[in-house]
C-alpha atoms as a PDB file:
ATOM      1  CA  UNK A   1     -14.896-116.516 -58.856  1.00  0.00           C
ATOM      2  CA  UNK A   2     -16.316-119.970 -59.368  1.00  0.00           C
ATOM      3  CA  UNK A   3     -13.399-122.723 -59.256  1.00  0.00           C
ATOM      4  CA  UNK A   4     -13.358-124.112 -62.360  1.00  0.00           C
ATOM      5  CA  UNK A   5     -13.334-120.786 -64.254  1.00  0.00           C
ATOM      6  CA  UNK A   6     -10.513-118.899 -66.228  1.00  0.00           C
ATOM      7  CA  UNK A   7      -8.705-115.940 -64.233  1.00  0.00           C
ATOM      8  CA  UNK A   8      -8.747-113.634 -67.141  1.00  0.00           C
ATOM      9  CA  UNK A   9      -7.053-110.426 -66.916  1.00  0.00           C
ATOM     10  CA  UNK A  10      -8.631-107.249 -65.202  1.00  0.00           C
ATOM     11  CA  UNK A  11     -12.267-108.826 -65.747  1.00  0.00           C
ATOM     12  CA  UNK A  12     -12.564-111.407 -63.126  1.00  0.00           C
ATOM     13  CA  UNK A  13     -13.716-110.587 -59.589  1.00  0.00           C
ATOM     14  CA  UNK A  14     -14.072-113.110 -57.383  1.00  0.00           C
ATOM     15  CA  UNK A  15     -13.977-114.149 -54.195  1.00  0.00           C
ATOM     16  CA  UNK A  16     -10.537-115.974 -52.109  1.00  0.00           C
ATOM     17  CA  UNK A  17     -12.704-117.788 -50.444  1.00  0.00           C
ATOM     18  CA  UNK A  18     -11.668-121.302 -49.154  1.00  0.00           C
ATOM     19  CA  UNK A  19     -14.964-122.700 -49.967  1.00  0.00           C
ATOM     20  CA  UNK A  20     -14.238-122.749 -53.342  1.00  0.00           C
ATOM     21  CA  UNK A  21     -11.317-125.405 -53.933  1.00  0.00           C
ATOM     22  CA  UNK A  22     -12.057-127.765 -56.541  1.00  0.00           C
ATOM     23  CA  UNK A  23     -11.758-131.166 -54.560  1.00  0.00           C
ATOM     24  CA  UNK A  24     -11.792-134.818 -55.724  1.00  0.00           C
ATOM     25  CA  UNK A  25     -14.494-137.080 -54.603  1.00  0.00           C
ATOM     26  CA  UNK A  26     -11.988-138.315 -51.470  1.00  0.00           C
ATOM     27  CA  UNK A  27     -11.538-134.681 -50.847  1.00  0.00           C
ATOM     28  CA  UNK A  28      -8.240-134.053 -52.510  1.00  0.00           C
ATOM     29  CA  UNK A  29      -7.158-131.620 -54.650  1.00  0.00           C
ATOM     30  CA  UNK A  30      -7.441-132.633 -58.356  1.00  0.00           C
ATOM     31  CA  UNK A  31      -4.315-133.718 -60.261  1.00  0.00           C
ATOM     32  CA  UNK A  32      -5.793-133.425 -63.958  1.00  0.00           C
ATOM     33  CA  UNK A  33      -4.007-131.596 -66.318  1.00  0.00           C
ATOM     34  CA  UNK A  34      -4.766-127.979 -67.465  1.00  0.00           C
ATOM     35  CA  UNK A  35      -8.650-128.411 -69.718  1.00  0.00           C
ATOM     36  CA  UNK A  36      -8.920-127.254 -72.987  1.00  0.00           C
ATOM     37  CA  UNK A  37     -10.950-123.672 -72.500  1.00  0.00           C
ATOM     38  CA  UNK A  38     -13.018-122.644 -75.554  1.00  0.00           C
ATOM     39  CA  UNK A  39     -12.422-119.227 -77.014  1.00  0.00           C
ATOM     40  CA  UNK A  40     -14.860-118.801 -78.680  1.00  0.00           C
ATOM     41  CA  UNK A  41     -18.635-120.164 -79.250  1.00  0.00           C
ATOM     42  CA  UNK A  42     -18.145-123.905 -81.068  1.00  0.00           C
ATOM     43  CA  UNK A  43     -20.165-124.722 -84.352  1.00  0.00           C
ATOM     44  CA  UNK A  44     -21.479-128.032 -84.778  1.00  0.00           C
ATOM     45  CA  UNK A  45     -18.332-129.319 -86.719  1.00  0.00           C
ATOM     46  CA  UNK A  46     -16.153-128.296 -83.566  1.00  0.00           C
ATOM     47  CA  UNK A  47     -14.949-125.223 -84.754  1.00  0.00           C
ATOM     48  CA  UNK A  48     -15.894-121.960 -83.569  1.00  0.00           C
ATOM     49  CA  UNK A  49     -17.947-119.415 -85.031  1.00  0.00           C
ATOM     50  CA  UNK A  50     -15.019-117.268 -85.536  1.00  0.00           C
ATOM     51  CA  UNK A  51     -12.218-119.953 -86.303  1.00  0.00           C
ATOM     52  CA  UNK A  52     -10.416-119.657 -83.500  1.00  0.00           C
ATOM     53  CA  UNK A  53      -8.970-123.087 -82.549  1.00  0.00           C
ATOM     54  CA  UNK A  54      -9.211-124.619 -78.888  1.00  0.00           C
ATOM     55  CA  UNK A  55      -6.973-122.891 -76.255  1.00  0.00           C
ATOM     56  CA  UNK A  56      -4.434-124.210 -73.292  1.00  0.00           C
ATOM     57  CA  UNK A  57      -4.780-122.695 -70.441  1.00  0.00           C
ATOM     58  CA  UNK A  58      -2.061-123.275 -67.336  1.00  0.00           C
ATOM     59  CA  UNK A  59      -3.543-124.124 -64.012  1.00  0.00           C
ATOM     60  CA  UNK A  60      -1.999-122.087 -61.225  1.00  0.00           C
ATOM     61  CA  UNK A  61      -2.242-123.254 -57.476  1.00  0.00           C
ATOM     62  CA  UNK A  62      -2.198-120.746 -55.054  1.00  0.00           C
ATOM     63  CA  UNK A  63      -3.676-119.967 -51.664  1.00  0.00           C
ATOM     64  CA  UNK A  64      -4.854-116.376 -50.851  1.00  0.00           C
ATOM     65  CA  UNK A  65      -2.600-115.358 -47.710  1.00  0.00           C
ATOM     66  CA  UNK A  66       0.540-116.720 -49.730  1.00  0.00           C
ATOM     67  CA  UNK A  67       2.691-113.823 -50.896  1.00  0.00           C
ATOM     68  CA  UNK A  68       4.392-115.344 -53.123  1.00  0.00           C
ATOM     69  CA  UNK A  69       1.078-117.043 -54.516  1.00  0.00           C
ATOM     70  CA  UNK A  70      -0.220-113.753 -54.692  1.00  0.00           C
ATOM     71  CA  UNK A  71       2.466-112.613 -56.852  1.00  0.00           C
ATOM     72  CA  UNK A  72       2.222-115.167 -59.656  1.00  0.00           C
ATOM     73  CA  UNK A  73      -1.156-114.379 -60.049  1.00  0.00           C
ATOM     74  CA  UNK A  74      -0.379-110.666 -59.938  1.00  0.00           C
ATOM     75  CA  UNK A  75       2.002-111.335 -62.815  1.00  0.00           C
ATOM     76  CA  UNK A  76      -0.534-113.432 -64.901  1.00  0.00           C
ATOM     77  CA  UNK A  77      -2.617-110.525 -64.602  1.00  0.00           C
ATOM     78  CA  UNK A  78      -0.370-107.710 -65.574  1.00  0.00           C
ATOM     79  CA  UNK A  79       0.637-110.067 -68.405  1.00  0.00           C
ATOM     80  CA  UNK A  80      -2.677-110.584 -69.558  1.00  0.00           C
ATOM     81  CA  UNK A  81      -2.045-114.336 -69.561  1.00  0.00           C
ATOM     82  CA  UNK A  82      -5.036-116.444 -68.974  1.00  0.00           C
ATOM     83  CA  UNK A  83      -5.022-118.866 -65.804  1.00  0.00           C
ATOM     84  CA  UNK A  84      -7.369-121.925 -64.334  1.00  0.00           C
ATOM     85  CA  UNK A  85      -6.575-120.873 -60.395  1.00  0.00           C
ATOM     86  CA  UNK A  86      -7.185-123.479 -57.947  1.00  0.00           C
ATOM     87  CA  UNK A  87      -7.218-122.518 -54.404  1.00  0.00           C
ATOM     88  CA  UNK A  88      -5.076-125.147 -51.545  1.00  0.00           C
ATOM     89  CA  UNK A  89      -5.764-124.359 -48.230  1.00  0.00           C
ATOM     90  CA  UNK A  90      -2.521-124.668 -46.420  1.00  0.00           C
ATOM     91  CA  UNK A  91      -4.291-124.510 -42.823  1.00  0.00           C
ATOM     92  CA  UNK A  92      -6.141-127.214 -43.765  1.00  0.00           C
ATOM     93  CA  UNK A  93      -3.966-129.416 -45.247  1.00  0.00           C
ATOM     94  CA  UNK A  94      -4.611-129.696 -48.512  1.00  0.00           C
ATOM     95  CA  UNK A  95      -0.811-129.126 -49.777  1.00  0.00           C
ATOM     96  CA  UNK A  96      -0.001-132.303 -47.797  1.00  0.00           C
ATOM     97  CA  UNK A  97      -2.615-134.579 -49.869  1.00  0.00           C
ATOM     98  CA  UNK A  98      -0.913-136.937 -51.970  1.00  0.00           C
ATOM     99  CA  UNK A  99      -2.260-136.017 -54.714  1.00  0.00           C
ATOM    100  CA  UNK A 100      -0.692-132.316 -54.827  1.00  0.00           C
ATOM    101  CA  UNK A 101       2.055-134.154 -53.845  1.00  0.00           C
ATOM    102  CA  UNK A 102       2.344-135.935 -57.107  1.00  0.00           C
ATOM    103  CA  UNK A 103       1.910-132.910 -58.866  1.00  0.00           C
ATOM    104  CA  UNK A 104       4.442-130.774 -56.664  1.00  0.00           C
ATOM    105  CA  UNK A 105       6.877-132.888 -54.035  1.00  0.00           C
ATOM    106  CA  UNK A 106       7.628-129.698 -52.173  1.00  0.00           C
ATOM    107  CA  UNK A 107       4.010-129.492 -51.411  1.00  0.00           C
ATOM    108  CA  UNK A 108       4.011-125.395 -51.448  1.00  0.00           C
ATOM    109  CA  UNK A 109       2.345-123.008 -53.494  1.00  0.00           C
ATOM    110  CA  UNK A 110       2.128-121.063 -56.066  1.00  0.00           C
ATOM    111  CA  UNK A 111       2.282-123.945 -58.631  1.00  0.00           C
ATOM    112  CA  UNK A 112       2.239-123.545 -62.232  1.00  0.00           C
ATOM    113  CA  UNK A 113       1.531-126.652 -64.830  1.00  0.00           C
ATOM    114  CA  UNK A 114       1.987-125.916 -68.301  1.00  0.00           C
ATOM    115  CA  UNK A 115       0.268-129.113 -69.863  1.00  0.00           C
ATOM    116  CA  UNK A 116       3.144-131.747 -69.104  1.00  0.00           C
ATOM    117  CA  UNK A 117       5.852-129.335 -67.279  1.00  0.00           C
ATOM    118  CA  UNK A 118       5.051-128.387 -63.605  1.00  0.00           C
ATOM    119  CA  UNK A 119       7.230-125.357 -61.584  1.00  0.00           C
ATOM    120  CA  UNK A 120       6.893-124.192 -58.066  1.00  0.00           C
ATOM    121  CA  UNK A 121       8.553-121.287 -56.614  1.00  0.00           C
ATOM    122  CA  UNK A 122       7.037-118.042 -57.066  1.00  0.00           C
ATOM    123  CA  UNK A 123      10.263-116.052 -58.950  1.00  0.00           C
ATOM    124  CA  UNK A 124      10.697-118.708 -61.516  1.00  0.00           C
ATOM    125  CA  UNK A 125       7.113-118.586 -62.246  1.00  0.00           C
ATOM    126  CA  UNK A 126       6.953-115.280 -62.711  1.00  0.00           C
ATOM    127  CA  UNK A 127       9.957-115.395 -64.890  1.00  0.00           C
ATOM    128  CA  UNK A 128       8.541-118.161 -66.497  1.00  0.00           C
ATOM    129  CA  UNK A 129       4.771-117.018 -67.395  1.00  0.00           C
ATOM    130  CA  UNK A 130       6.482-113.389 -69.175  1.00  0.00           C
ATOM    131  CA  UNK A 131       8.797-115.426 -71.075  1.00  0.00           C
ATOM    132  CA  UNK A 132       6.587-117.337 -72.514  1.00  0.00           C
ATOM    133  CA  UNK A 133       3.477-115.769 -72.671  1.00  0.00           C
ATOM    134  CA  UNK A 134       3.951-111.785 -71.630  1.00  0.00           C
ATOM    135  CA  UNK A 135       4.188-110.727 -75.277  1.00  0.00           C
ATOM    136  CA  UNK A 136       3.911-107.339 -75.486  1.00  0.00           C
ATOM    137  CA  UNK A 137       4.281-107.109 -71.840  1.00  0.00           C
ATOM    138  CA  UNK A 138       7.436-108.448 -72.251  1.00  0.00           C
ATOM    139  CA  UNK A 139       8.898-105.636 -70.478  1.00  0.00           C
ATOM    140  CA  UNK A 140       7.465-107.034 -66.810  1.00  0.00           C
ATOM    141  CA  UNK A 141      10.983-109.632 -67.125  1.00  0.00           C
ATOM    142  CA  UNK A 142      12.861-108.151 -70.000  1.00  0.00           C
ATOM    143  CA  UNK A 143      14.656-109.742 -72.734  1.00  0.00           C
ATOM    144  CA  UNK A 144      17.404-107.684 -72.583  1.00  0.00           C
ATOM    145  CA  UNK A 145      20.119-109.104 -70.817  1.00  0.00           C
ATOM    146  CA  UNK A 146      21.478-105.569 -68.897  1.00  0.00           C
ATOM    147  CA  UNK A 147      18.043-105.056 -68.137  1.00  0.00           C
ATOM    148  CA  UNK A 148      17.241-108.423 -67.367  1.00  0.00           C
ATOM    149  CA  UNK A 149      20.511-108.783 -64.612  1.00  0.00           C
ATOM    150  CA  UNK A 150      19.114-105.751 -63.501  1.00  0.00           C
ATOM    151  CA  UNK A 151      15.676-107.595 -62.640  1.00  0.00           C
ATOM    152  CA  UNK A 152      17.238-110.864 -61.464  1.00  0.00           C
ATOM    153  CA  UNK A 153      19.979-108.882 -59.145  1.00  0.00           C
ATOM    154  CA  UNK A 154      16.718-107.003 -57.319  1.00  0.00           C
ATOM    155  CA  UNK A 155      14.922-110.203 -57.213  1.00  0.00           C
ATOM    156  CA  UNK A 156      17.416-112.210 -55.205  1.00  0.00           C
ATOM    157  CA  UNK A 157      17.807-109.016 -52.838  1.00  0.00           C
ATOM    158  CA  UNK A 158      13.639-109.887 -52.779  1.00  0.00           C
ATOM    159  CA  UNK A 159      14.197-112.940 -51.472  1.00  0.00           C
ATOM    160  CA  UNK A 160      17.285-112.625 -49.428  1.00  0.00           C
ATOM    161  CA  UNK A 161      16.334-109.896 -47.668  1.00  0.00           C
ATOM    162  CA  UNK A 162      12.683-108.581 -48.420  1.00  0.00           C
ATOM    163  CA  UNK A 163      11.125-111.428 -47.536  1.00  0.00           C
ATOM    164  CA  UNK A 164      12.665-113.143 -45.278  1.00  0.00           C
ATOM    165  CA  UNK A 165      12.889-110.100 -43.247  1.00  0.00           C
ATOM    166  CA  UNK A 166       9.110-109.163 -43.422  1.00  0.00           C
ATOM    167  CA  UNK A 167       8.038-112.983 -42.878  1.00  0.00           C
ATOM    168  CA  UNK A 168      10.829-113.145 -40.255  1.00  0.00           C
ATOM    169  CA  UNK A 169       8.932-110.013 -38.394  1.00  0.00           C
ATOM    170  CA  UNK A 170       5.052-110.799 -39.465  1.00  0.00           C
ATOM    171  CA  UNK A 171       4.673-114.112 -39.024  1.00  0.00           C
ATOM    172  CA  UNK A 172       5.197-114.825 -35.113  1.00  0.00           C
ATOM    173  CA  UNK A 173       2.758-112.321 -34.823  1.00  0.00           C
ATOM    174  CA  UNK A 174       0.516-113.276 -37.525  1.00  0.00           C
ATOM    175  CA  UNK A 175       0.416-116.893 -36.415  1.00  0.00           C
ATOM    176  CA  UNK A 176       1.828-117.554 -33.113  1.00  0.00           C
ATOM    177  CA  UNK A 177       0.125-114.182 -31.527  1.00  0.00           C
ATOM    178  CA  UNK A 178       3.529-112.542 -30.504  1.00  0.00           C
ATOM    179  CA  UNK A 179       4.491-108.589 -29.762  1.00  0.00           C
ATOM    180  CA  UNK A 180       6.676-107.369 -32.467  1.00  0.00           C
ATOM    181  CA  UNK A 181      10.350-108.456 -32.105  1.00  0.00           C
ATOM    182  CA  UNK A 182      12.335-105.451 -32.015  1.00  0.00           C
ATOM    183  CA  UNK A 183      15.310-107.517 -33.778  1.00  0.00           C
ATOM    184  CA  UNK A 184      13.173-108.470 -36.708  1.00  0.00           C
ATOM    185  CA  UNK A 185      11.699-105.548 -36.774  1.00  0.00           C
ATOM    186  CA  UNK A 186      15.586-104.180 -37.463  1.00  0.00           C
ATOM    187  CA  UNK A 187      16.585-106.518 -40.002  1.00  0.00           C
ATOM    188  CA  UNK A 188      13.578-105.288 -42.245  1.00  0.00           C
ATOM    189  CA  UNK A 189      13.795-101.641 -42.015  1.00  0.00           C
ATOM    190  CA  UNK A 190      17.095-102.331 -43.382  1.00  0.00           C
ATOM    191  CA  UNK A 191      15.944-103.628 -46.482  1.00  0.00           C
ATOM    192  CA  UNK A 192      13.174-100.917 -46.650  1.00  0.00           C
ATOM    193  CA  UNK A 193      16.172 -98.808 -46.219  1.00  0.00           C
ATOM    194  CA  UNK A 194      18.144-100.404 -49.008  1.00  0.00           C
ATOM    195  CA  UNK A 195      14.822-100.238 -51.196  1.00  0.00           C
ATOM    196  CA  UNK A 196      13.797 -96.361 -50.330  1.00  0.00           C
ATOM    197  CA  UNK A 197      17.499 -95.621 -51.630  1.00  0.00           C
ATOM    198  CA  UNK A 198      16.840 -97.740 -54.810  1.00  0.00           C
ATOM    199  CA  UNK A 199      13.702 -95.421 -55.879  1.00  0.00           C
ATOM    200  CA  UNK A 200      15.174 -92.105 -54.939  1.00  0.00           C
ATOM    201  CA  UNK A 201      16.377 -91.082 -58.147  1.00  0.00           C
ATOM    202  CA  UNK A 202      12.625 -90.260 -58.670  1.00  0.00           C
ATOM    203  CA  UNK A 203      11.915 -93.419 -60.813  1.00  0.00           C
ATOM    204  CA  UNK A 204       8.309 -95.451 -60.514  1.00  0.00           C
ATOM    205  CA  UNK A 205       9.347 -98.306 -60.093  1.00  0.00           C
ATOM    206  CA  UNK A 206      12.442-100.484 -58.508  1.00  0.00           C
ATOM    207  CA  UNK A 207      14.245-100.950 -62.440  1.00  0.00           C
ATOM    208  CA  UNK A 208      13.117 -97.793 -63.471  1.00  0.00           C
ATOM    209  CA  UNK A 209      10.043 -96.731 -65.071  1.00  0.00           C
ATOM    210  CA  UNK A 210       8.502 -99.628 -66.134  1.00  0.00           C
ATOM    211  CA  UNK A 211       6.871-102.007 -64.270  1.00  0.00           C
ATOM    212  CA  UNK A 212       8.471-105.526 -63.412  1.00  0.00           C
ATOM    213  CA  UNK A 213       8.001-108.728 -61.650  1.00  0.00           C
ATOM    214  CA  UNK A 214      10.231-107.165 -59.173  1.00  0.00           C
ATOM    215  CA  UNK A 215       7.842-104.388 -57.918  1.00  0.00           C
ATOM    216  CA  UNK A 216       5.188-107.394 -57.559  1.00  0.00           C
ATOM    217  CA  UNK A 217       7.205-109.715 -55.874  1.00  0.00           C
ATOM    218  CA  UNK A 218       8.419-107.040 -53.174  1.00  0.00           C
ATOM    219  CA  UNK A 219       4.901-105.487 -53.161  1.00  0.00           C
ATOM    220  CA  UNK A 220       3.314-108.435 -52.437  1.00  0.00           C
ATOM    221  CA  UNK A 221       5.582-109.273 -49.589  1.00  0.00           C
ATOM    222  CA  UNK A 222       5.447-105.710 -48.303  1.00  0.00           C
ATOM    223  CA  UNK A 223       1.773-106.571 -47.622  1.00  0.00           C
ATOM    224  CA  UNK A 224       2.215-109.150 -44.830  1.00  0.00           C
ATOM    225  CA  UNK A 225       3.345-105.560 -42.204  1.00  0.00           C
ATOM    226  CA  UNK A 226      -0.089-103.658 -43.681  1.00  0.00           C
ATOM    227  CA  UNK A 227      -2.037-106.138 -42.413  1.00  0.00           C
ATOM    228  CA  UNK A 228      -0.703-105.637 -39.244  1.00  0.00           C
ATOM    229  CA  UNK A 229      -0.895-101.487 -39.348  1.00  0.00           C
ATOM    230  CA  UNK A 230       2.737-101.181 -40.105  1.00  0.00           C
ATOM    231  CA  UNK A 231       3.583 -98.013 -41.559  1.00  0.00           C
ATOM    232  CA  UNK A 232       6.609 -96.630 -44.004  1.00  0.00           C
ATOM    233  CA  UNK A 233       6.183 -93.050 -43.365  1.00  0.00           C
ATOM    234  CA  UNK A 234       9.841 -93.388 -42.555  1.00  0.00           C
ATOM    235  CA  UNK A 235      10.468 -94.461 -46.159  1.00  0.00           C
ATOM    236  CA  UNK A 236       8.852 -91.645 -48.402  1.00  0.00           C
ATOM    237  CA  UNK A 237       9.788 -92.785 -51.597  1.00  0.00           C
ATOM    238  CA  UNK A 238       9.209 -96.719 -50.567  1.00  0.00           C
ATOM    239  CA  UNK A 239       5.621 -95.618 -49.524  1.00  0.00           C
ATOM    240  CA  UNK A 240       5.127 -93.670 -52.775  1.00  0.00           C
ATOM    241  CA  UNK A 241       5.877 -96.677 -54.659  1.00  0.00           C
ATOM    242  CA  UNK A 242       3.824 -99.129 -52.498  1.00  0.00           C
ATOM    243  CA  UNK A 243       0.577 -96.578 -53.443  1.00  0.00           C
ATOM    244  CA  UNK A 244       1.203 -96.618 -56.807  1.00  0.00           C
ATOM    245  CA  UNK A 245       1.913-100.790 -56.886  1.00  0.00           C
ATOM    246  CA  UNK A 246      -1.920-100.736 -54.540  1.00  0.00           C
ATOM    247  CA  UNK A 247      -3.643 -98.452 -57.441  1.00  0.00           C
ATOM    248  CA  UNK A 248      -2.608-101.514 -59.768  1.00  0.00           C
ATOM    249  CA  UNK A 249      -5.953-102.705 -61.461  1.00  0.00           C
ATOM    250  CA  UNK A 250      -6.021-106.155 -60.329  1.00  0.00           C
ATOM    251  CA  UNK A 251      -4.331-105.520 -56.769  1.00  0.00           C
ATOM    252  CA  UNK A 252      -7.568-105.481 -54.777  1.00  0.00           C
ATOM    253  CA  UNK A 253      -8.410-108.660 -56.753  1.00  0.00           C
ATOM    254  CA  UNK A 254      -5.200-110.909 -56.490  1.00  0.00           C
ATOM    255  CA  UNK A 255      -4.749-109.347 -52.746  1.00  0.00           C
ATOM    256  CA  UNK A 256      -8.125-109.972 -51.570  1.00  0.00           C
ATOM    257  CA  UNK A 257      -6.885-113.191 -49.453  1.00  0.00           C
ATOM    258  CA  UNK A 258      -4.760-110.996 -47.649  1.00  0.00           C
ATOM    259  CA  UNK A 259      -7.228-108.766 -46.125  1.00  0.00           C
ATOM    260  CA  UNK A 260      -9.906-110.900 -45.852  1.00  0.00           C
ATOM    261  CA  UNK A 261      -7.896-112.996 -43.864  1.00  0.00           C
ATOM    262  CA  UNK A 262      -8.470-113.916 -39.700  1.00  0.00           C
ATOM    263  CA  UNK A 263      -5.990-115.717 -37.538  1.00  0.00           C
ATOM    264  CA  UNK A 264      -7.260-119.231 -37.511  1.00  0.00           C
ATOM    265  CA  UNK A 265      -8.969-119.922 -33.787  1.00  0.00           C
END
C-alpha cells in the first residue's frame, strides 16, 4: 500500500514496508494535517457525480512491529473506519524528528489526528476511533456502561499485565539476542493463566461473544511470543481464541510488520 493512500477496510493489501514513509524534503516525517479524500468522482462544479460531499479522513501513525500500533489499525479495520496510515520507523529514528515531535511530544506510536485534536496511546485510540466513528460496530467498545466497565476492567489487566509481561519476556530476546528468562517467562504464563480462565465459560471472545477492542489489544500483544515459536498448548481455551482472533479478515494485513520483521544487524 502506497503511502499516501486511504487504509480502507478489508480491501487494502499492502505492504509494511519501511520504504514507504511519506518523508518531507529534509527527510522528516510530514506534520500536515489529515487531506481531504474524495469519495466519490468530482464534476466540474466540485461536486461529485453522486453528491456526496468531500470526506475527513484521520491520519494514523504507526510502525509495523508496534503492538500497540498494530492494534489501532486492527480496530480501524474492524470498525470500518477509513485511515491515511503513515509508517515511522522507530529503528531509524524517525519518532525522534522534530517534526513528529510537534505533532506528538511523547514521540511513540500509534498516533491518531483527528483534523485539529491529536491522541497517542494505543487504548485511548481504540476507544476513541469506536466512539466516534464505529457506528454500527459500536459493539467493539460498547456504549453500555456494565458492558463498557467490563471492557475497560480487561483492558487495564491488558496493559498491566498482558503486555508488560509478554514485552517484559520478548523483547531481550527480540532485541538484545538473549535466552528466554525463566522469571519473565513466569510472570506471563500467569496472565495467560488469568486469561485461559476468563474464556472458559465457552465464550468467543474475552467480554463474551462479541468481539471488542479488548481481544485486539491482547491479540496483538500475544503476537510478540509467536514470533519467537512460543506456544499456548498449555492454555486450550487461550489458544482457541488466539485462532479465531488470527482468522480475523484483516489480521494478516495489519500484522504483516510482525512477521516480516528481522532483528536489525
Amino acid at each position: 500500500m502506497k503511502y499516501d493512500e486511504v487504509a480502507k477496510p478489508h480491501h487494502c493489501f499492502g505492504s509494511l514496508g519501511f520504504k514507504d514513509n511519506e518523508l518531507a524534503d529534509n527527510g522528516e516525517p510530514s506534520r500536515e494535517k489529515p487531506e481531504e479524500i474524495i469519495v466519490r468522482p468530482l464534476m466540474g462544479n466540485g461536486a461529485s457525480s453522486s453528491g456526496v460531499k468531500r470526506k475527513r479522513v484521520p491520519t494514523l501513525y504507526i510502525y509495523g512491529l508496534s503492538a500497540p500500533a498494530r492494534a489501532a489499525w486492527m480496530t480501524a479495520k474492524a470498525a470500518e473506519i477509513p485511515v491515511r496510515l503513515k509508517y515511522i520507523d522507530l529503528f531509524k529514528g524517525e519518532h525522534k524528528t522534530p517534526e513528529f515531535a510537534k505533532i506528538n511530544p511523547d514521540m511513540t506510536v500509534p498516533t491518531l489526528v483527528d483534523g485539529d485534536f491529536t491522541l497517542w496511546e494505543s487504548r485511548p485510540i481504540m476507544q476513541y476511533m469506536v466512539s466516534k466513528w464505529g457506528g454500527k460496530h459500536s459493539y467493539l467498545y460498547p456504549t453500555d456502561l456494565q458492558k463498557r466497565a467490563i471492557c475497560d476492567r480487561l483492558m487495564n489487566f491488558d496493559l498491566g499485565s498482558v503486555y508488560k509481561t509478554v514485552t517484559e519476556f520478548t523483547y531481550p530476546q527480540l532485541f538484545q539476542g538473549k535466552p528466554p528468562d525463566p522469571d519473565k517467562e513466569a510472570a506471563m504464563k500467569k496472565a495467560f493463566e488469568y486469561l485461559n480462565r476468563n474464556l472458559d465459560g465457552g465464550q468467543r471472545y474475552m467480554t463474551g461473544d462479541d468481539l471488542t477492542i479488548v481481544d485486539i489489544s491482547m491479540a496483538t500483544n500475544i503476537s510478540l511470543t509467536e514470533i519467537k515459536g512460543y506456544m499456548m498448548d498449555k492454555w486450550p481455551d487461550l489458544a482457541m481464541w488466539y485462532r479465531r482472533m488470527k482468522a480475523l479478515p484483516y489480521w494478516a494485513e495489519c500484522n504483516k510488520g510482525l512477521y516480516e520483521w528481522k532483528t536489525p544487524q
